[in-house]
N, C-alpha and C. Protein backbone atom coordinates (compact mmCIF):
# COMPACT_ATOMS: atom_id res chain seq x y z
N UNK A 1 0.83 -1.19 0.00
CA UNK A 1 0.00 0.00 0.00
C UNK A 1 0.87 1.24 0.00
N UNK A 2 0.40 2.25 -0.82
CA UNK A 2 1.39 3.46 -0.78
C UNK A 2 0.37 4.25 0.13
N UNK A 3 1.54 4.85 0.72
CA UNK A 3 1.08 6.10 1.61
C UNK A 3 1.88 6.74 1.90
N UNK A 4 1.16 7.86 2.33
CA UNK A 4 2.74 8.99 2.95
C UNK A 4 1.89 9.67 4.22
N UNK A 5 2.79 10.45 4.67
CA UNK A 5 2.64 11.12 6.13
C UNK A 5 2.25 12.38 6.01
N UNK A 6 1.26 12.97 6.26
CA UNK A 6 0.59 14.42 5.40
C UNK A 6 0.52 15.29 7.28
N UNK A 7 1.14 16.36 6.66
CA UNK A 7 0.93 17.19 8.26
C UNK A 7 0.02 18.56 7.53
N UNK A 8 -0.67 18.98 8.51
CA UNK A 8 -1.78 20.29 8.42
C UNK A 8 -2.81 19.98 8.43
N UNK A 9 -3.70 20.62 9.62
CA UNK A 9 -5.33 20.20 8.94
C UNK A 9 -5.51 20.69 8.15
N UNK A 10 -5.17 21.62 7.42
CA UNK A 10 -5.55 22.68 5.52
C UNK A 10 -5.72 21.54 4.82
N UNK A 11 -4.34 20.03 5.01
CA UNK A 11 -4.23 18.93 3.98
C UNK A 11 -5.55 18.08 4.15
N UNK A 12 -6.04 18.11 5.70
CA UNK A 12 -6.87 16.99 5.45
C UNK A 12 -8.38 17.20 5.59
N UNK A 13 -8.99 16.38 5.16
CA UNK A 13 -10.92 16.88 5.12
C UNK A 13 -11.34 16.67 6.64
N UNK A 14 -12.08 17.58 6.86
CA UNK A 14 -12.37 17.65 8.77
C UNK A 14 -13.04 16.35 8.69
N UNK A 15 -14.20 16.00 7.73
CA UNK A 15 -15.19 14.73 7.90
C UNK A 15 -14.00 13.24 8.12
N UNK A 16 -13.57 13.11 7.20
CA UNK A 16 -12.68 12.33 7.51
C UNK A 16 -11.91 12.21 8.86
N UNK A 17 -11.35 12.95 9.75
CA UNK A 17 -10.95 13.13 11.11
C UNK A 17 -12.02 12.69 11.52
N UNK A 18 -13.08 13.28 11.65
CA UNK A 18 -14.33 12.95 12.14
C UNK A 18 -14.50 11.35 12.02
N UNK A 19 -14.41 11.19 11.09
CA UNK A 19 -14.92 9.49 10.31
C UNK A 19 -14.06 9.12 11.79
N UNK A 20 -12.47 8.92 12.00
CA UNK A 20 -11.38 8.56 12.48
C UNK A 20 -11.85 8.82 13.89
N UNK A 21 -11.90 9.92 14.39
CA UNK A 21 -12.02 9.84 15.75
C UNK A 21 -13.33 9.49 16.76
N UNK A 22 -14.13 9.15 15.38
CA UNK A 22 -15.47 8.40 15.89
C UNK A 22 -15.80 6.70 16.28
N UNK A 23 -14.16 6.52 15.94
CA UNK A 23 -13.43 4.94 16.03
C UNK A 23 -12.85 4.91 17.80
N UNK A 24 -13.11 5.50 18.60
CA UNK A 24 -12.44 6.02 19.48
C UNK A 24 -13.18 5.95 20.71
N UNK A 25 -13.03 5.16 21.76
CA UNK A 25 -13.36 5.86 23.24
C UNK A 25 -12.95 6.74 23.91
N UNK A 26 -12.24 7.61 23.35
CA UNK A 26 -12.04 9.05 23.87
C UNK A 26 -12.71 10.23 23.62
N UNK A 27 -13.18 9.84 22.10
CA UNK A 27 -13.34 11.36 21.28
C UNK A 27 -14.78 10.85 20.77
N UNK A 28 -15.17 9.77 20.82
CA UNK A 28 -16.64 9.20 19.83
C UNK A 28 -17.51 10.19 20.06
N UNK A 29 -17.69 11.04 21.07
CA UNK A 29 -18.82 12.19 21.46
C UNK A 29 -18.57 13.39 21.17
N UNK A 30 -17.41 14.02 20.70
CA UNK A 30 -16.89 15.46 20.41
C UNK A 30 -18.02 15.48 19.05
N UNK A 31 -18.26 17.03 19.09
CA UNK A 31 -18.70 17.55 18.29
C UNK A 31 -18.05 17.97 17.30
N UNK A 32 -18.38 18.38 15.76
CA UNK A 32 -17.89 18.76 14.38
C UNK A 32 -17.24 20.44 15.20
N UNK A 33 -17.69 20.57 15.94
CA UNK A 33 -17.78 22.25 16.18
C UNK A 33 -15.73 22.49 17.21
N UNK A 34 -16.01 20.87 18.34
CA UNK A 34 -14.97 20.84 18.92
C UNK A 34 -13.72 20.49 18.28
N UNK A 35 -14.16 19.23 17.28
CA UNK A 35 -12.85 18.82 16.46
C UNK A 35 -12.29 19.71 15.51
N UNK A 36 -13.38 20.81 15.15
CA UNK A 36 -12.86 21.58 14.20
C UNK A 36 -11.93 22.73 15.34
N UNK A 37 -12.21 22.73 16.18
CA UNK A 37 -11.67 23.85 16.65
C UNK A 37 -10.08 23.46 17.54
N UNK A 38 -10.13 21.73 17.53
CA UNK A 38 -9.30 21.75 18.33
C UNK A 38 -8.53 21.29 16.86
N UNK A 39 -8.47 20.93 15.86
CA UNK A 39 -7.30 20.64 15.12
C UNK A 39 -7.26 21.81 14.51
N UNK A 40 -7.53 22.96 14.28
CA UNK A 40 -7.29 24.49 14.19
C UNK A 40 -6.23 25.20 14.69
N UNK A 41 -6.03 24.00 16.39
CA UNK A 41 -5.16 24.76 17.45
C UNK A 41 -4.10 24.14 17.84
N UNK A 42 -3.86 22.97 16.67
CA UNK A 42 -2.69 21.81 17.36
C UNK A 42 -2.26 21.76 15.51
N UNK A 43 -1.10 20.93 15.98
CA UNK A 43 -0.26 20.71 14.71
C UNK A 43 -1.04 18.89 14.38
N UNK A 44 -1.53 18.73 13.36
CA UNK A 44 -2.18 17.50 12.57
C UNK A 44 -1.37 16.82 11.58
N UNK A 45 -1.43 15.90 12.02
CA UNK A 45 -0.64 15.02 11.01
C UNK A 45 -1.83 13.39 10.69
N UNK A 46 -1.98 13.18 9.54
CA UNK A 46 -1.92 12.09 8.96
C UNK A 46 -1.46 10.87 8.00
N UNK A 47 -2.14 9.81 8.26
CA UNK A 47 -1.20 8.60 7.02
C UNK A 47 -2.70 8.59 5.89
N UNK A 48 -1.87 8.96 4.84
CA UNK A 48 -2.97 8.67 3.56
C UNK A 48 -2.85 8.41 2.84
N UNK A 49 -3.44 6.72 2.05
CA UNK A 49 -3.84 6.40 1.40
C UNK A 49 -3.81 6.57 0.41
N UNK A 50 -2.27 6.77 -0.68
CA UNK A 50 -2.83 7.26 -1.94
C UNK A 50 -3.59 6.81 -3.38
N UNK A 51 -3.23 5.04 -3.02
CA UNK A 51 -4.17 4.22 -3.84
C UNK A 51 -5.76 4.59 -3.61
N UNK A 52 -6.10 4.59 -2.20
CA UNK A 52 -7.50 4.79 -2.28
C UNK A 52 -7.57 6.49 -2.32
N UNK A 53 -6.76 7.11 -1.91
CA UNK A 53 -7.16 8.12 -1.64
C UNK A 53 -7.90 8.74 -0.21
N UNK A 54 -7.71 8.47 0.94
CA UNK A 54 -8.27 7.63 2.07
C UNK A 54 -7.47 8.10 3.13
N UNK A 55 -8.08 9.39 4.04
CA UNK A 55 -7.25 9.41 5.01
C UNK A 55 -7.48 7.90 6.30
N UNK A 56 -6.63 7.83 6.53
CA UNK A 56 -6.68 6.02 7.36
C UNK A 56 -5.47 6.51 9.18
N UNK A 57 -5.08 7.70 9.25
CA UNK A 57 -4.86 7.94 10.54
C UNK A 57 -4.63 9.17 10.77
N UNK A 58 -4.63 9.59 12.07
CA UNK A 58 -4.87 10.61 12.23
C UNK A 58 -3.98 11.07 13.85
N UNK A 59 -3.02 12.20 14.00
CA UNK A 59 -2.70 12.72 15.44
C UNK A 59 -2.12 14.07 15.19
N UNK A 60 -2.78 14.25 16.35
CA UNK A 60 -2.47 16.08 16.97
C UNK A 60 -1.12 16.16 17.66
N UNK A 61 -0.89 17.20 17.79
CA UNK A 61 -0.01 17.72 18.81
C UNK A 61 -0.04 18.90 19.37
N UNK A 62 0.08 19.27 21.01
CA UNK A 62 -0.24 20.29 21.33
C UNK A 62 1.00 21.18 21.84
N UNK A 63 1.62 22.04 21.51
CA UNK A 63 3.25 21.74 22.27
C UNK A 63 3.22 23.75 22.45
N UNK A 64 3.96 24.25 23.25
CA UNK A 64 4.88 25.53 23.35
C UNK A 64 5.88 25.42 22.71
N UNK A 65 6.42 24.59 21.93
CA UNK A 65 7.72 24.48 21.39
C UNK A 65 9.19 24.69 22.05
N UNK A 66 9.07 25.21 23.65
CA UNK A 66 10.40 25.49 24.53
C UNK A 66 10.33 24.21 25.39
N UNK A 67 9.51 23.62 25.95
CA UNK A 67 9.60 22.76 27.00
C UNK A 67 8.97 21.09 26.77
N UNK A 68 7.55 21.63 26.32
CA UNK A 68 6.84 20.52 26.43
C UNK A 68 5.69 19.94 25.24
N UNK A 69 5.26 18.71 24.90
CA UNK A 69 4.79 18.91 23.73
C UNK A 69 3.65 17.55 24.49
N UNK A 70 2.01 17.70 24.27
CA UNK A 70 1.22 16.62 23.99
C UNK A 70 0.70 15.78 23.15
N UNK A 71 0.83 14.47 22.54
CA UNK A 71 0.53 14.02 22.09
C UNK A 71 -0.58 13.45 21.90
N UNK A 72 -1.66 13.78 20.88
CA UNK A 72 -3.04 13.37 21.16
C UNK A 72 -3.60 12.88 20.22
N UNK A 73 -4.55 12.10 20.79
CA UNK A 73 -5.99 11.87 19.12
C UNK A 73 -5.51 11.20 18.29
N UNK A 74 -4.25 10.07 18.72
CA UNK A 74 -3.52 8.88 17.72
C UNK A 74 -4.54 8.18 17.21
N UNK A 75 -4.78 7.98 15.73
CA UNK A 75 -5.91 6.89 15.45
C UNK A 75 -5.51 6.62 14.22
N UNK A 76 -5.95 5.04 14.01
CA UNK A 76 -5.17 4.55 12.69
C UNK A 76 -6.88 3.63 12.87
N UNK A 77 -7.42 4.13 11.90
CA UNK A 77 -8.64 3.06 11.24
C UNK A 77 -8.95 2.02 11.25
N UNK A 78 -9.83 0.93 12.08
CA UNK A 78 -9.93 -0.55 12.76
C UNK A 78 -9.17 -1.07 11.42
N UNK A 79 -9.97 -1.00 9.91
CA UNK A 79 -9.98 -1.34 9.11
C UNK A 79 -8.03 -1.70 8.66
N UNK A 80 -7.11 -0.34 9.50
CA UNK A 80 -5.73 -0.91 8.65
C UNK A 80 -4.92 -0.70 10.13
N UNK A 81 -5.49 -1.28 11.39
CA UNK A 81 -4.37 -1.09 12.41
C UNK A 81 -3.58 -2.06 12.28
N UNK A 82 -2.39 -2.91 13.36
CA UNK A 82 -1.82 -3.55 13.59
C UNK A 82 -0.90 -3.89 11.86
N UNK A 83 -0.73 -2.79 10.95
CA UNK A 83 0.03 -3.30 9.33
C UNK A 83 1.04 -1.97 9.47
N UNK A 84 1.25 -1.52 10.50
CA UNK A 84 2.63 -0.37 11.00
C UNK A 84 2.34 1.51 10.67
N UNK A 85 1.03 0.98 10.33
CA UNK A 85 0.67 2.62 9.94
C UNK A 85 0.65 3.57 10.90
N UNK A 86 0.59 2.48 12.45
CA UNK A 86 0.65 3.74 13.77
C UNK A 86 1.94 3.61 14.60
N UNK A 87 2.86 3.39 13.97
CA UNK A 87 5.01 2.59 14.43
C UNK A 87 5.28 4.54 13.03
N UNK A 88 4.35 4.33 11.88
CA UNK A 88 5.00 4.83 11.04
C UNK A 88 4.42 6.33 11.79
N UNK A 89 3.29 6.95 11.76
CA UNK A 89 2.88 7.46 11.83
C UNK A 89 3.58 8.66 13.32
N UNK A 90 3.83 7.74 14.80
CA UNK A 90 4.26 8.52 16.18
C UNK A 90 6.26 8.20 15.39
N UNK A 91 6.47 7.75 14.37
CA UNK A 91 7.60 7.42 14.10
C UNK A 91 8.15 8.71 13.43
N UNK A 92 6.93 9.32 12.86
CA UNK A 92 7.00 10.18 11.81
C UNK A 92 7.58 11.74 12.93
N UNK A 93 6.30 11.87 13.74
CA UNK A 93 6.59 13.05 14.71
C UNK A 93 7.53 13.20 15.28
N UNK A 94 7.86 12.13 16.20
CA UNK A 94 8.71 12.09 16.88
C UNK A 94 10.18 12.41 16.53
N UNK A 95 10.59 11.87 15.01
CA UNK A 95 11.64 12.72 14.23
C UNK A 95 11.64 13.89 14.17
N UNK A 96 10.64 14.65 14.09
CA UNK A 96 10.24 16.00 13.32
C UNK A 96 11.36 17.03 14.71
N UNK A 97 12.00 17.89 14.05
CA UNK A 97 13.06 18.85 15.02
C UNK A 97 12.37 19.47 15.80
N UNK A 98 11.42 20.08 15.41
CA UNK A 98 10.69 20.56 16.30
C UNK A 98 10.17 20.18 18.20
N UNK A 99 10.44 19.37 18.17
CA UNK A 99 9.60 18.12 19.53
C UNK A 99 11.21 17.62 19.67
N UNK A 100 12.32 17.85 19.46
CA UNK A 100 13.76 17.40 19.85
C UNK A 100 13.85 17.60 21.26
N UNK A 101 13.89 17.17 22.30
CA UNK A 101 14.55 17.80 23.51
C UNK A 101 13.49 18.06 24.55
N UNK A 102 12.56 18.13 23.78
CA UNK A 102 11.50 18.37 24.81
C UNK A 102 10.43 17.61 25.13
N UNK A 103 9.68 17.66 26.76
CA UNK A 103 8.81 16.91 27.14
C UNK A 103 8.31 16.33 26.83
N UNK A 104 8.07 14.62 26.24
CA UNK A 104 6.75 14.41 25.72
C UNK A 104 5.53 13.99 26.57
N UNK A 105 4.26 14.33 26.23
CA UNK A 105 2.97 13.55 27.21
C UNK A 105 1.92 12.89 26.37
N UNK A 106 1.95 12.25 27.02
CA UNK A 106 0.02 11.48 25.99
C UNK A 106 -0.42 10.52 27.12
N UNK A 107 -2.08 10.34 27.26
CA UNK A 107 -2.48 9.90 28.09
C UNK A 107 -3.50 8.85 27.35
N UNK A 108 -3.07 7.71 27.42
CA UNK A 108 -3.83 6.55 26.85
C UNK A 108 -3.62 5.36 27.55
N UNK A 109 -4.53 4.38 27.42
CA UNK A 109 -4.87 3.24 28.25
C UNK A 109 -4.36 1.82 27.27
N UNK A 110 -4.12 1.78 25.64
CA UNK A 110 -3.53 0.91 25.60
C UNK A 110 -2.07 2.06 24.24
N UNK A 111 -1.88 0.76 23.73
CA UNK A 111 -0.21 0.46 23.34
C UNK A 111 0.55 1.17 23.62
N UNK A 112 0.69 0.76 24.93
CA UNK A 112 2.00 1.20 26.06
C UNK A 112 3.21 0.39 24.98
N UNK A 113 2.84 -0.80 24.38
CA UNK A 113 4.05 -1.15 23.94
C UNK A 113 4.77 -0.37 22.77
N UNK A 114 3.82 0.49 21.60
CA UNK A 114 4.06 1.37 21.00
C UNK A 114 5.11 2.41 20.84
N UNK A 115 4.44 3.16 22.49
CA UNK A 115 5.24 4.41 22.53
C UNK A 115 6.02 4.33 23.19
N UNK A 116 6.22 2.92 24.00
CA UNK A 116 7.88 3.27 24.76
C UNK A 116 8.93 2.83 23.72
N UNK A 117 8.54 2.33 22.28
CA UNK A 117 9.45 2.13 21.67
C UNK A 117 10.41 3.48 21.44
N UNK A 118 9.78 4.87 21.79
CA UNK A 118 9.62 6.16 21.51
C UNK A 118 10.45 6.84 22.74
N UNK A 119 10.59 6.10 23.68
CA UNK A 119 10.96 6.34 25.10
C UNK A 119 9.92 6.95 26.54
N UNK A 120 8.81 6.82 26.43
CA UNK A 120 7.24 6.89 26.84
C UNK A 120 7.57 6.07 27.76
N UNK A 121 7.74 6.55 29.44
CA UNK A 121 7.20 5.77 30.38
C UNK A 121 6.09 5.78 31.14
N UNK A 122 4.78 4.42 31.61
CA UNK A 122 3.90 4.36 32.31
C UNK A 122 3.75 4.88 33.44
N UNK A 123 3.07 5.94 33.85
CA UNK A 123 2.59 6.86 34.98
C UNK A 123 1.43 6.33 35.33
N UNK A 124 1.12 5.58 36.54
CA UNK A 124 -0.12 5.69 37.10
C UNK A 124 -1.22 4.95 36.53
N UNK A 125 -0.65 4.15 35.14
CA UNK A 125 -1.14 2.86 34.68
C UNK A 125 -1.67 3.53 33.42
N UNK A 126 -1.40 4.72 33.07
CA UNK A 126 -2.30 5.32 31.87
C UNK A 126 -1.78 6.64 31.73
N UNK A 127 -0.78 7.42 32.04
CA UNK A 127 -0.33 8.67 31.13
C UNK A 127 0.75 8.02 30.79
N UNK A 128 1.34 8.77 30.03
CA UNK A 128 2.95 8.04 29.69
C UNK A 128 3.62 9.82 29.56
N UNK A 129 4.48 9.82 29.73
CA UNK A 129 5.46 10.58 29.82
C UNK A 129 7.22 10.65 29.52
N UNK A 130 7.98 11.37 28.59
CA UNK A 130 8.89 11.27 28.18
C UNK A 130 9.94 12.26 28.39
N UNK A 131 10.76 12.15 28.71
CA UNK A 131 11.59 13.01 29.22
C UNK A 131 11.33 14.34 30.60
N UNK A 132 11.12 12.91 31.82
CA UNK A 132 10.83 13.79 33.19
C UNK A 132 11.96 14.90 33.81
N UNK A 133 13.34 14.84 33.16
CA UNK A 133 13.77 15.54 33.37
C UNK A 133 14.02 17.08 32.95
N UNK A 134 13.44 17.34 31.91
CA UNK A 134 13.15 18.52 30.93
C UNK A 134 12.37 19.99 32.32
């Protein structure tokens, strides 16, 4: 499957996010009104599909750029998880210079095994946190 790593919400269709984060026990209840406003206010990145044409994942980031950065709203489509699109996808950010050096946070309940590939340690059975010394 070809795909590439698309950053900006400008790149991607809000419905589609929508489609994505309605896959979700975090976000299944946000409104068109909230998602639009919160990927307005965070840096968006997705994996898409260019055979189908198909956005298929989706994550935010919320950061100050001096200290600390959150990681949020990871979602890769029931339809294509566990085939590396979400290894490629926190693989993708986590390179990016920007987020070098500084804090990472995200608060999720599963693939702890994921993001400590990333250096993400378990807080309290469900935040993960990266670089406590920052």
């Amino acid at each position: 499957m070809n795909y590439r790593i698309i950053e900006g919400s400008e790149n991607m269709d809000l419905a589609a996010i929508m489609r994505l984060l309605k896959m979700t026990y975090w976000a299944d209840k946000r409104s068109l009104e909230q998602v639009s406003k919160s990927v307005a206010n965070s840096s968006c990145y997705g994996v898409y599909l260019d055979d189908e044409k198909k956005l298929i994942g989706f994550a935010r980031v919320i950061s100050d750029y001096a200290t600390t950065y959150y990681l949020c709203d990871v979602i890769i489509d029931t339809e294509y998880q566990h085939k590396g699109f979400g290894s490629a996808l926190v693989s993708y950010i986590e390179a990016l210079p920007v987020y070098e050096g500084l804090r990472g946070i995200l608060i999720t309940r599963d693939a702890h095994s994921l993001y400590k590939k990333y250096g993400y340690q378990v807080l309290n059975g469900r935040a993960m946190v990266k670089g406590l010394n920052c």
